[in-house]
Protein backbone atom coordinates (compact mmCIF):
# COMPACT_ATOMS: atom_id res chain seq x y z
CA UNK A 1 116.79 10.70 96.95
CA UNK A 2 116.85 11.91 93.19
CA UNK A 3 114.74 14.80 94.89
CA UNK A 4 116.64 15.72 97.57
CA UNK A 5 119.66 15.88 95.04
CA UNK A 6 117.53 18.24 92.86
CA UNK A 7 116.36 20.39 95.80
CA UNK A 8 120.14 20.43 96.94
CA UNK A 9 120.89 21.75 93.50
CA UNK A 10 118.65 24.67 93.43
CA UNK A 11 119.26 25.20 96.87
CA UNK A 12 122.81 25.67 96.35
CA UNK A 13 122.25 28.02 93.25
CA UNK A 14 119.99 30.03 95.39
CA UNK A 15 122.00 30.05 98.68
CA UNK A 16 125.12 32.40 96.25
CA UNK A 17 122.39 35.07 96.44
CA UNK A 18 120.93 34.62 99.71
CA UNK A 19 124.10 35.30 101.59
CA UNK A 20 125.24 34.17 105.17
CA UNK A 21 122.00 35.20 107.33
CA UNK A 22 119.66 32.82 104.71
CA UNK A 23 122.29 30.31 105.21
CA UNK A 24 121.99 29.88 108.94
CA UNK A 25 118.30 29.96 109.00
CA UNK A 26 118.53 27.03 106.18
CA UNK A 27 120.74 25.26 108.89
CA UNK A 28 118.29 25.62 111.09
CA UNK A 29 115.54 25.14 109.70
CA UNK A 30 116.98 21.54 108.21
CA UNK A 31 118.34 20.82 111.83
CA UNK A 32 114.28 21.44 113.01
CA UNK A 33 112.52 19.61 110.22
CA UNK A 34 114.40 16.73 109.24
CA UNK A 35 116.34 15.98 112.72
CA UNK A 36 119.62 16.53 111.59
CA UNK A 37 122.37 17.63 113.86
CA UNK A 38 123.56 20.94 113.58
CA UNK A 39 126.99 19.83 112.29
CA UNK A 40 125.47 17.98 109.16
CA UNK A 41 123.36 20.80 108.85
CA UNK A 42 126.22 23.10 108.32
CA UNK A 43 127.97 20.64 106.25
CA UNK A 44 124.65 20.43 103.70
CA UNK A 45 124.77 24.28 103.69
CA UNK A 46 128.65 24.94 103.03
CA UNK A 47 128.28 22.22 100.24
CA UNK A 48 125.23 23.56 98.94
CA UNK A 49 126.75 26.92 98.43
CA UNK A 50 130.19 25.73 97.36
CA UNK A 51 128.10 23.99 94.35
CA UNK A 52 126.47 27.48 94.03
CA UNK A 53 129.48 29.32 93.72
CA UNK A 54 131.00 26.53 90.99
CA UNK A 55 127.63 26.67 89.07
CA UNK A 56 128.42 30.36 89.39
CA UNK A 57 131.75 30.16 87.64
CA UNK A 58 131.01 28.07 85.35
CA UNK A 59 127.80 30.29 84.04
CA UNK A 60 129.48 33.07 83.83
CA UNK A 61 132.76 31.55 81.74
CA UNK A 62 129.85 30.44 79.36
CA UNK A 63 128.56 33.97 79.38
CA UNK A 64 131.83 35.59 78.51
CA UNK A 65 132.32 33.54 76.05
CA UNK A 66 129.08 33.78 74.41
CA UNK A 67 129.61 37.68 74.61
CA UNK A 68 132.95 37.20 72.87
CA UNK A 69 132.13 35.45 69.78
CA UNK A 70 128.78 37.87 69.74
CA UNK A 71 131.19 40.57 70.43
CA UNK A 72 134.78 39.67 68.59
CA UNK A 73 136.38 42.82 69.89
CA UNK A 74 136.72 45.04 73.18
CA UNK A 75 135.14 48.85 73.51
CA UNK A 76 139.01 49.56 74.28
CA UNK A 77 139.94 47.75 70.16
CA UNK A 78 137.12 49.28 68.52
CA UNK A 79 137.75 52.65 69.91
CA UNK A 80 142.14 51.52 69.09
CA UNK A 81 140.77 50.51 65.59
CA UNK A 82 138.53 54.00 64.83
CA UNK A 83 141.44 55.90 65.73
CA UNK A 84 143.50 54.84 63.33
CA UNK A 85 141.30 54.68 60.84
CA UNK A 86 140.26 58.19 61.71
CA UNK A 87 144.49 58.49 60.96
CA UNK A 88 144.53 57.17 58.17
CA UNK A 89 141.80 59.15 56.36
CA UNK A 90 143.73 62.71 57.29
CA UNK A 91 146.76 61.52 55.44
C-alpha cells in the first residue's frame, strides 16, 4: 500500500506536466492492468493531478520566497532606487 501511495505521489507530480491526453491513457491503462472500473480510474487520475497541482503551488510559494530573501528587492526598486540616486548626485 505504502507503494502505491508513493507511486500515486509521483504520479500526480508528473501527471501537471503530462497534460489531459497522458491522463486518459493513465486511466486506461489502470482500468486494463489492475481491473479497475473506468470511474475509479478517473477518480485516481483527477486526484492524482489535483495533488500535482497543490505540490505545484506549494513549490513554487517556496521558490518565491527563496528568490526574495536571495533577492530583497524587485528589478522595478532597484532600477526606482538608481534613479534617485543618479538624482541625487546631479544636485
Amino acid at each position: 500500500m505504502k507503494d502505491l501511495v508513493n507511486k500515486a505521489v509521483a504520479l500526480g507530480l508528473g501527471l501537471g506536466v503530462a497534460g489531459k491526453e497522458q491522463a486518459a491513457k493513465l486511466a486506461a491503462a489502470i482500468e486494463k492492468k489492475l481491473g479497475a472500473s473506468s470511474k475509479e480510474s478517473k477518480a485516481f487520475v483527477a486526484e492524482a493531478v489535483r495533488k500535482g497541482e497543490q505540490t505545484r503551488v506549494e513549490l513554487e510559494k517556496q521558490i518565491c520566497a527563496l528568490a526574495k530573501s536571495v533577492l530583497p528587492v524587485s528589478r522595478k526598486e532597484f532600477d526606482a532606487l538608481k534613479a534617485q540616486l543618479a538624482r541625487k548626485k546631479k544636485k
